[in-house]
Protein backbone atom coordinates (compact mmCIF):
# COMPACT_ATOMS: atom_id res chain seq x y z
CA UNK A 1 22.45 -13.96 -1.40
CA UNK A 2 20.58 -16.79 0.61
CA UNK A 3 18.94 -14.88 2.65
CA UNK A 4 21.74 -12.61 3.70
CA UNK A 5 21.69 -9.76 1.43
CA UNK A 6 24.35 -7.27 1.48
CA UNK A 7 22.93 -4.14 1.14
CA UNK A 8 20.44 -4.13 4.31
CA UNK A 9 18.60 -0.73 3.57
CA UNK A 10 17.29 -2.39 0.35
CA UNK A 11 15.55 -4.35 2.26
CA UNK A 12 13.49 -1.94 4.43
CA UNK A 13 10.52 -0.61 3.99
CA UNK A 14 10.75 3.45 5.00
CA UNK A 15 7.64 4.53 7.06
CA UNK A 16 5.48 6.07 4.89
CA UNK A 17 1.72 6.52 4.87
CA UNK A 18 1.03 5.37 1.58
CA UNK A 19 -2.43 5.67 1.30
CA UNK A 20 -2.27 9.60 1.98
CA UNK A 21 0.80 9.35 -0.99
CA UNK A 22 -1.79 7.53 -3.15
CA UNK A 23 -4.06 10.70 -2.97
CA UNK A 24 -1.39 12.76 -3.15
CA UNK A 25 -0.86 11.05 -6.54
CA UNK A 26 -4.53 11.58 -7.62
CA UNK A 27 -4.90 7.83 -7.05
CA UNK A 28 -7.60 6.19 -4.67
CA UNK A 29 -5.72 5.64 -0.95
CA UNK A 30 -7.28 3.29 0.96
CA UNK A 31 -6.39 1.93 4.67
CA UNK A 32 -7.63 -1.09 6.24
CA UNK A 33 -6.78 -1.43 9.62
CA UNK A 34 -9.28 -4.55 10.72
CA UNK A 35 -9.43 -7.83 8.94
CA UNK A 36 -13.38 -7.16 8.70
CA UNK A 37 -12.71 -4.55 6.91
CA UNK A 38 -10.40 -6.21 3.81
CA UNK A 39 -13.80 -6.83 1.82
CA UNK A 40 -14.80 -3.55 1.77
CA UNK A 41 -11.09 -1.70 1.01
CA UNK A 42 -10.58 -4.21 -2.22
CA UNK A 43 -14.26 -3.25 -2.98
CA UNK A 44 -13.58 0.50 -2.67
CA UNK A 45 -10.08 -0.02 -5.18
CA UNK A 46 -11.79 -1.44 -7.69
CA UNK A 47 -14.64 0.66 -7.67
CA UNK A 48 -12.26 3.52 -7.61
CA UNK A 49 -11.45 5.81 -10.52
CA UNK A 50 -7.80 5.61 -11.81
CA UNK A 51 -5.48 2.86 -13.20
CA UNK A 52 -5.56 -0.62 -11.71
């Protein structure tokens, strides 16, 4: 592959709001959207309920 890989939609992400899917899931979603704020989102996932 080096680098070229040749099926291209394998390696896309699709636009998808992931922490609403986590909830949707019955898992804790979490979005961090400032750097300041990392700390506190890894706090809230491990304090969360659910699977790790």
């Amino acid at each position: 592959m080096e680098g070229a890989p040749s099926f291209l939609p394998s390696q896309e992400l699709p636009d998808v709001q992931y922490p609403a899917f986590a909830r949707s899931l019955g898992l804790a979603g979490i979005r961090v959207e400032k750097p300041e704020d990392v700390e506190a989102g890894w706090r809230a996932g491990l304090e969360a309920d659910g699977p790790r």
